[in-house]
PDB file of N, CA and C in Angstrom:
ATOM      1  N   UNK A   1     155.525 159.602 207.259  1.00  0.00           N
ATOM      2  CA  UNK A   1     155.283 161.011 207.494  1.00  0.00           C
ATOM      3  C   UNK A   1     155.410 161.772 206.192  1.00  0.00           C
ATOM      4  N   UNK A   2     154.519 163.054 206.035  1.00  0.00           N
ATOM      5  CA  UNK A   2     154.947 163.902 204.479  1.00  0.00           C
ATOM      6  C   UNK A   2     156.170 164.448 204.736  1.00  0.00           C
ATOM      7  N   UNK A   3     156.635 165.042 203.656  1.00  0.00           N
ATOM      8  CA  UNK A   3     157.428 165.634 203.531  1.00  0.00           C
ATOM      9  C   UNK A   3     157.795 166.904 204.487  1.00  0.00           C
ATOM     10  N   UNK A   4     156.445 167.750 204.321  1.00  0.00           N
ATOM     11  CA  UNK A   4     156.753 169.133 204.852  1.00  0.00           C
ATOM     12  C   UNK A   4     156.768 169.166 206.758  1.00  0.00           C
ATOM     13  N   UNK A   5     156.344 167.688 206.930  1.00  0.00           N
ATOM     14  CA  UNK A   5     156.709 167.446 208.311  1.00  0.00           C
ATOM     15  C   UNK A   5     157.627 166.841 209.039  1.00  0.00           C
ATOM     16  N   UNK A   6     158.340 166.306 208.397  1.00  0.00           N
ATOM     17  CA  UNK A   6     159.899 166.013 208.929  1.00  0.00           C
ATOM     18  C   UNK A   6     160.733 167.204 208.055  1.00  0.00           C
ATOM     19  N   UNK A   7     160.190 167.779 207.779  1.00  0.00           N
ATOM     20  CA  UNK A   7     161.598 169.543 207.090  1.00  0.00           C
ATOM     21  C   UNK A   7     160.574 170.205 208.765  1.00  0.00           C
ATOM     22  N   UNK A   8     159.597 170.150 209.531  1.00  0.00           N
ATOM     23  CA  UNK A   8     159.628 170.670 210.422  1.00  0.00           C
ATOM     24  C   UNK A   8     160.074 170.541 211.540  1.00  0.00           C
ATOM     25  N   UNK A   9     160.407 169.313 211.537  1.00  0.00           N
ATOM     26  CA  UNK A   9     160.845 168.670 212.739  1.00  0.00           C
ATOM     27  C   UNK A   9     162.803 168.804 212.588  1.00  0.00           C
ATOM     28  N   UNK A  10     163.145 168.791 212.146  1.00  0.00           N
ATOM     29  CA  UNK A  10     164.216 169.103 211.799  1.00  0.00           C
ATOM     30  C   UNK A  10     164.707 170.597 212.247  1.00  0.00           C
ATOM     31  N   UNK A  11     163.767 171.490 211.421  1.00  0.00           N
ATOM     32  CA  UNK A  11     164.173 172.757 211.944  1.00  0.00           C
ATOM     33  C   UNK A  11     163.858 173.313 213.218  1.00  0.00           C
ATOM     34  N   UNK A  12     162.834 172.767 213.692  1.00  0.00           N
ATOM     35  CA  UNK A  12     162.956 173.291 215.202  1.00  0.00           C
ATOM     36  C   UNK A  12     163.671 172.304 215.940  1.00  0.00           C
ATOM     37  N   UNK A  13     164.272 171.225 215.657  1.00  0.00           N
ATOM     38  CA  UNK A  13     165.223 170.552 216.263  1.00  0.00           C
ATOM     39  C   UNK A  13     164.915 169.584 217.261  1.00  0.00           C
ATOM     40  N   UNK A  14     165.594 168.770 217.849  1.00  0.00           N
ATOM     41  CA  UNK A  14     165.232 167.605 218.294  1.00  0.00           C
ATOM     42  C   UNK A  14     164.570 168.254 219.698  1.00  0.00           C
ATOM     43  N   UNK A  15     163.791 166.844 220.833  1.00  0.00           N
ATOM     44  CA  UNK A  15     163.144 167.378 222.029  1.00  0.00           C
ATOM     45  C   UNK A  15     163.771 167.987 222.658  1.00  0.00           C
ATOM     46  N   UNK A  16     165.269 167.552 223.270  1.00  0.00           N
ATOM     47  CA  UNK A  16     165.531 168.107 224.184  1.00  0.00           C
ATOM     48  C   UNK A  16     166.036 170.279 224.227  1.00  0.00           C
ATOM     49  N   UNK A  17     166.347 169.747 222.727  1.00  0.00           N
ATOM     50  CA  UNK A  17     166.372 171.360 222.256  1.00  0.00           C
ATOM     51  C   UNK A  17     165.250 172.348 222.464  1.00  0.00           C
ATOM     52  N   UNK A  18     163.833 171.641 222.167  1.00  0.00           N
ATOM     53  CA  UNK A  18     162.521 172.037 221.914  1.00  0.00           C
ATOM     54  C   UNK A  18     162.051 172.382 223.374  1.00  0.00           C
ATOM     55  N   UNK A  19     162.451 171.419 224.482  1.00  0.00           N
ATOM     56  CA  UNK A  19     161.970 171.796 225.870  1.00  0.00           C
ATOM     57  C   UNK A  19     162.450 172.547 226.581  1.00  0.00           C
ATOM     58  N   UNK A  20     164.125 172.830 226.388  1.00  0.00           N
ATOM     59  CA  UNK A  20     164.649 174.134 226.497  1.00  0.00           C
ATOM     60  C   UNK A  20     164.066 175.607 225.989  1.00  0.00           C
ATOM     61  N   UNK A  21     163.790 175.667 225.025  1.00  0.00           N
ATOM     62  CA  UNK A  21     163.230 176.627 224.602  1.00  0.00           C
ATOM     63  C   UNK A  21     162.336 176.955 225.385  1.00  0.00           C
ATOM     64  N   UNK A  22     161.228 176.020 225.092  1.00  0.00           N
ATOM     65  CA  UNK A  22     160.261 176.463 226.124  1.00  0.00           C
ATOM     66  C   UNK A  22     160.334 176.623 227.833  1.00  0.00           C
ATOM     67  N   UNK A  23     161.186 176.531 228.300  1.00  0.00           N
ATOM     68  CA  UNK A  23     161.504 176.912 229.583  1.00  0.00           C
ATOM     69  C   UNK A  23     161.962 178.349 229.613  1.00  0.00           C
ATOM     70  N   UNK A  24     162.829 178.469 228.617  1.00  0.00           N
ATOM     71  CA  UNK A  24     163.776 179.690 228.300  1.00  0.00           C
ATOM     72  C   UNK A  24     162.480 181.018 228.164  1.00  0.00           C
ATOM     73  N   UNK A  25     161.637 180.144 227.210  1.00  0.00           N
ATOM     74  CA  UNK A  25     160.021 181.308 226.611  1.00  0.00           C
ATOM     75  C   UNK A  25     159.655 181.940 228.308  1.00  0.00           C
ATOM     76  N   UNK A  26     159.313 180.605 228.722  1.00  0.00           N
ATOM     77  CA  UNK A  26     158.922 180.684 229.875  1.00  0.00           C
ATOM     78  C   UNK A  26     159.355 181.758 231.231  1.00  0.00           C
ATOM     79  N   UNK A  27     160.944 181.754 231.338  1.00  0.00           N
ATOM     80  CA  UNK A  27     161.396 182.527 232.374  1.00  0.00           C
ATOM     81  C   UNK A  27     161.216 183.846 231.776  1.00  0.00           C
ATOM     82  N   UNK A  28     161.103 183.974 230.338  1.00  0.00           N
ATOM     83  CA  UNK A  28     161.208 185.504 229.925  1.00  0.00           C
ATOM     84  C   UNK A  28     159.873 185.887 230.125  1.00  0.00           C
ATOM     85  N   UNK A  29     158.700 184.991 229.668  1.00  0.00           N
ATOM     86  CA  UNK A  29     157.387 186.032 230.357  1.00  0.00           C
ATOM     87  C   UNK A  29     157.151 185.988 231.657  1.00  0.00           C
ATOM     88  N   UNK A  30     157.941 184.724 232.425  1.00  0.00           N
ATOM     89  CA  UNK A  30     157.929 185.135 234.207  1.00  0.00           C
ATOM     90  C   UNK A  30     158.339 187.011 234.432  1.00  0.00           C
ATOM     91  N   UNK A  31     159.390 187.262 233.906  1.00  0.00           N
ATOM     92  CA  UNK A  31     160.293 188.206 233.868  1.00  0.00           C
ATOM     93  C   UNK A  31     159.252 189.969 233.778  1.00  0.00           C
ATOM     94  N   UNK A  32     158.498 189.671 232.944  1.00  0.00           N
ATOM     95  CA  UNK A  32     157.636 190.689 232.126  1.00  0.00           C
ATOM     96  C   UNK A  32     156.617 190.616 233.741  1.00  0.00           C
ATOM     97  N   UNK A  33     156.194 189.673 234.308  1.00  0.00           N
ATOM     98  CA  UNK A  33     154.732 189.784 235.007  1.00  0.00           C
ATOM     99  C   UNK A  33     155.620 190.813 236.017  1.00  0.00           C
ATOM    100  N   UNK A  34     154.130 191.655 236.356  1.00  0.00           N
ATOM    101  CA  UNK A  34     154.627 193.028 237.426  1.00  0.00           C
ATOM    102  C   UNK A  34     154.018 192.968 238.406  1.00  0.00           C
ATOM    103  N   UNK A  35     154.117 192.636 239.449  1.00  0.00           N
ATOM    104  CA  UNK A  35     153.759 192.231 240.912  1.00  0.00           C
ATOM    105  C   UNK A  35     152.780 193.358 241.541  1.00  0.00           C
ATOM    106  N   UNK A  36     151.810 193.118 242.007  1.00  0.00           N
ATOM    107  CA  UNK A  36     151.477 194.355 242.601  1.00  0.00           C
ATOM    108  C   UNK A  36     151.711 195.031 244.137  1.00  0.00           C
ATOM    109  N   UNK A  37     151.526 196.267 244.354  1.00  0.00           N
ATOM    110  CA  UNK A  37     152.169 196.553 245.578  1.00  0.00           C
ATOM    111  C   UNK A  37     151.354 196.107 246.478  1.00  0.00           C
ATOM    112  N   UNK A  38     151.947 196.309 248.246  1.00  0.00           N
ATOM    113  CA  UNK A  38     150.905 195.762 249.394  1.00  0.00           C
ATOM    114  C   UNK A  38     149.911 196.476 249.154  1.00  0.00           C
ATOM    115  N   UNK A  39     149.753 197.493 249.092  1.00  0.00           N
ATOM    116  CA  UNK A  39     148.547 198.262 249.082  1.00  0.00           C
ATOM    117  C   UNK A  39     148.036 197.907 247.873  1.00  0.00           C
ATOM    118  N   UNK A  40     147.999 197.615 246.538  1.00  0.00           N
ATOM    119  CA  UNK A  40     147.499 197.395 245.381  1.00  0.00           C
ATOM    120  C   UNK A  40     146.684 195.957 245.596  1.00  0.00           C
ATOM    121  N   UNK A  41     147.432 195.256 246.583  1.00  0.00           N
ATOM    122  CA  UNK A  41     147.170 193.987 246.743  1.00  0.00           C
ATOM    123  C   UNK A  41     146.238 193.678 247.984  1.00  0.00           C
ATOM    124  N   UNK A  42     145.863 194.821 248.960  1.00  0.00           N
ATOM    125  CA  UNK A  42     144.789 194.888 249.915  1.00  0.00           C
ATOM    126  C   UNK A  42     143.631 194.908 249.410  1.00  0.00           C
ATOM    127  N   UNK A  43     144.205 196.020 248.450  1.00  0.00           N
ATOM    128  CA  UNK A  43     142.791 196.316 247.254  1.00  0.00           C
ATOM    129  C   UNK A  43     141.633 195.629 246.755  1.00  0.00           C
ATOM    130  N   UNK A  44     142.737 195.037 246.148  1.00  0.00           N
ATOM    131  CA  UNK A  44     142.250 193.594 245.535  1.00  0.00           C
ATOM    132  C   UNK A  44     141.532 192.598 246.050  1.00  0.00           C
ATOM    133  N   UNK A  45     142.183 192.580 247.100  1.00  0.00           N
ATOM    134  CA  UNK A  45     141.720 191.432 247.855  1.00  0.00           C
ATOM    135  C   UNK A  45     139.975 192.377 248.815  1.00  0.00           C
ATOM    136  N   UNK A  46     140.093 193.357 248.737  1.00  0.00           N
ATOM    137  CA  UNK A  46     139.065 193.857 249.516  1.00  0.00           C
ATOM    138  C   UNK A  46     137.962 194.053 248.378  1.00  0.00           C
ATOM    139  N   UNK A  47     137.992 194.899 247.175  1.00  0.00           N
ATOM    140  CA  UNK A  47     137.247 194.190 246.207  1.00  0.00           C
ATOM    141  C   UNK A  47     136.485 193.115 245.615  1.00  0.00           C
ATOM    142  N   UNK A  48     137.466 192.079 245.651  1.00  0.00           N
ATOM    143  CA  UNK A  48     137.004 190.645 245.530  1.00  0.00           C
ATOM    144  C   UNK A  48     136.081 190.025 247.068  1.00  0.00           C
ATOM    145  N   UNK A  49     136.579 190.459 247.915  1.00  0.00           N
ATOM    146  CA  UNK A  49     135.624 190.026 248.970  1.00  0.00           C
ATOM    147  C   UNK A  49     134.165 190.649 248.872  1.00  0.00           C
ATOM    148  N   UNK A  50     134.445 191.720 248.930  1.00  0.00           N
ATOM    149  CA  UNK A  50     133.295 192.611 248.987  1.00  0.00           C
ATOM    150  C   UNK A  50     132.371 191.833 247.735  1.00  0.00           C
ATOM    151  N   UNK A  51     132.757 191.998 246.463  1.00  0.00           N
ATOM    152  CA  UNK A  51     131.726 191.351 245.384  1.00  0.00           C
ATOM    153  C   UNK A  51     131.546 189.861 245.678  1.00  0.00           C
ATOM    154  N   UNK A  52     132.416 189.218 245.975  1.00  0.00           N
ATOM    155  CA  UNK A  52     131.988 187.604 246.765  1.00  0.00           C
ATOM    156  C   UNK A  52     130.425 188.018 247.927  1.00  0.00           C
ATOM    157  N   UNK A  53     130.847 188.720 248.735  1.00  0.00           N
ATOM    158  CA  UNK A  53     129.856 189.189 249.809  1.00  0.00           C
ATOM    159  C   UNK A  53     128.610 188.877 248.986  1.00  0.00           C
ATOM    160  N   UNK A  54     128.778 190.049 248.307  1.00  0.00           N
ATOM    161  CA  UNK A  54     127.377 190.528 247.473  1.00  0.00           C
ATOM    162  C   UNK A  54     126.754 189.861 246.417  1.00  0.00           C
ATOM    163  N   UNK A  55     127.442 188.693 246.283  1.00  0.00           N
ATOM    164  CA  UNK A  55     126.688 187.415 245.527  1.00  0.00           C
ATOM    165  C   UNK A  55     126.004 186.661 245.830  1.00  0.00           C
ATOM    166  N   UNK A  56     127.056 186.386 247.182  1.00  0.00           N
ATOM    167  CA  UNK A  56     126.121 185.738 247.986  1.00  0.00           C
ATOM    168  C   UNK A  56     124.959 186.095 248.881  1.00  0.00           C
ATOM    169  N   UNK A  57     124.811 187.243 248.997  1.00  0.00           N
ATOM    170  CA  UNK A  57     123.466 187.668 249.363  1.00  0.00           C
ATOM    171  C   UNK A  57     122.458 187.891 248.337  1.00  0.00           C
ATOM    172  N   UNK A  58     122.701 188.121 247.294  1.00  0.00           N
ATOM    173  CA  UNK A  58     121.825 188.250 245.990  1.00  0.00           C
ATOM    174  C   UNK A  58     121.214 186.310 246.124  1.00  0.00           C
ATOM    175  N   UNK A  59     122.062 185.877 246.017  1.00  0.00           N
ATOM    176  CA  UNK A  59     121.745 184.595 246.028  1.00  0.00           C
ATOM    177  C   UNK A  59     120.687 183.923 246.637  1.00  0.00           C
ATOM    178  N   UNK A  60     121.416 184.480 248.199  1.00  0.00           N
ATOM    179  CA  UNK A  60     120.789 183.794 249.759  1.00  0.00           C
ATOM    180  C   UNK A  60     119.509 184.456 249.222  1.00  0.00           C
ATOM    181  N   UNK A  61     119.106 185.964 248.645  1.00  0.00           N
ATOM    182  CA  UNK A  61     118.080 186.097 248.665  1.00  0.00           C
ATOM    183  C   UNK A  61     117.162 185.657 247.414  1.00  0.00           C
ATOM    184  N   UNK A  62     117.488 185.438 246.478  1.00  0.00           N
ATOM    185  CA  UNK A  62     116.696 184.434 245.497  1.00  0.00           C
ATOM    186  C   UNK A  62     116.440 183.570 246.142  1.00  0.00           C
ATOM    187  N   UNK A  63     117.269 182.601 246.672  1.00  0.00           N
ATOM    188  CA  UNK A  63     116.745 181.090 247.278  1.00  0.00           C
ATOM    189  C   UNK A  63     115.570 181.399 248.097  1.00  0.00           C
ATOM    190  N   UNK A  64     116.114 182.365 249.146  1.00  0.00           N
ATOM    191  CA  UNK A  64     114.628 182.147 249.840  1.00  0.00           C
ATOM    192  C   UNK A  64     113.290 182.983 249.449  1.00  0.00           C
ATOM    193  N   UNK A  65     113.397 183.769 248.793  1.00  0.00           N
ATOM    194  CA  UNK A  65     112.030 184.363 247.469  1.00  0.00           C
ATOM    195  C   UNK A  65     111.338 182.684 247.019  1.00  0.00           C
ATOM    196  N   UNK A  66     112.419 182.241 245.993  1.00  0.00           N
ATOM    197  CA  UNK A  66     111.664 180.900 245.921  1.00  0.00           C
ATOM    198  C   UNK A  66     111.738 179.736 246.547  1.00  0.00           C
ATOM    199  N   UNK A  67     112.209 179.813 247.540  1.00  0.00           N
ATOM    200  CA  UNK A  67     111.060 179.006 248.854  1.00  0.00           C
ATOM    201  C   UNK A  67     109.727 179.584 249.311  1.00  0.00           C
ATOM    202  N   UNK A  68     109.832 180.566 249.044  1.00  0.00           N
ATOM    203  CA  UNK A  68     108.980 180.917 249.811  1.00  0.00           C
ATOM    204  C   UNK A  68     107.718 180.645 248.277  1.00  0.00           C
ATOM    205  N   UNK A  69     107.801 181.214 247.863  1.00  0.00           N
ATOM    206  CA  UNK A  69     107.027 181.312 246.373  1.00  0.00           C
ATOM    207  C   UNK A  69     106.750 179.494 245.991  1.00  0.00           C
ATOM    208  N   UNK A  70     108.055 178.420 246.552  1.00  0.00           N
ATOM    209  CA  UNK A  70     107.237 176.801 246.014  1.00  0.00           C
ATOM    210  C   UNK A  70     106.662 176.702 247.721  1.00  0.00           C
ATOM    211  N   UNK A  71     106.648 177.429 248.633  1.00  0.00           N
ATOM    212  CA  UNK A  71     105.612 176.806 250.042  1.00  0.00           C
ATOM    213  C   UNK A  71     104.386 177.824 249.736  1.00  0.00           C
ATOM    214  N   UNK A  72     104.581 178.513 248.841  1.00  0.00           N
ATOM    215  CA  UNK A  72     102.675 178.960 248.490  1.00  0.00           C
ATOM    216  C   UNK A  72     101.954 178.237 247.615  1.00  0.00           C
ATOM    217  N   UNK A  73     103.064 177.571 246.643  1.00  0.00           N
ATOM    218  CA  UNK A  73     101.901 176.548 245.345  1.00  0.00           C
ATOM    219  C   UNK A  73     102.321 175.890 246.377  1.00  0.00           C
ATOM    220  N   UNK A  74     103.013 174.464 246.223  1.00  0.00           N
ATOM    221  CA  UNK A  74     103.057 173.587 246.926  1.00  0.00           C
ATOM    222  C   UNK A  74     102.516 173.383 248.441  1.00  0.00           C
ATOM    223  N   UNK A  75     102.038 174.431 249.056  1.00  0.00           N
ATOM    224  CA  UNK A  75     101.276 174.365 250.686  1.00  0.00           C
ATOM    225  C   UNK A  75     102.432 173.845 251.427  1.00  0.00           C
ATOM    226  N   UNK A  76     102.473 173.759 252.434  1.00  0.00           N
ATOM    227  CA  UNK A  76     103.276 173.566 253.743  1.00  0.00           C
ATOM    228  C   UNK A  76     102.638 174.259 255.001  1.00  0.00           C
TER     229      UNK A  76
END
């Protein structure tokens, strides 16, 4: 190994030190996330449906535009 990589390994210290940390990182940005309220969270969820909805009809209706558009070249 070079040099400047065992002076790194050293200073951040052995694994079990290293996986602590990162648990420790971890509970502190658990800590920070901000939950949203019931109502913030109906929202949401009614939003996201609604634009799900509306994809899928954009969709449903492309597909069948071109069906319909390959049963005029193609005959059927």
């Amino acid at each position: 190994m070079s040099e400047s990589v065992q002076k790194a390994e050293k200073k951040s210290g052995n694994i079990f030190s290293r996986m602590w940390l990162f648990v420790r990182q971890i509970i502190a940005e658990l800590r920070k996330v901000v939950r949203p309220s019931r109502e913030e969270l109906w929202t949401y969820f009614a939003v996201v449906l609604l634009f799900v909805l509306a994809v899928m009809v954009f969709v449903g209706v492309l597909d069948f535009l071109y069906g319909q558009l390959a049963m005029l070249t193609f005959g059927g």
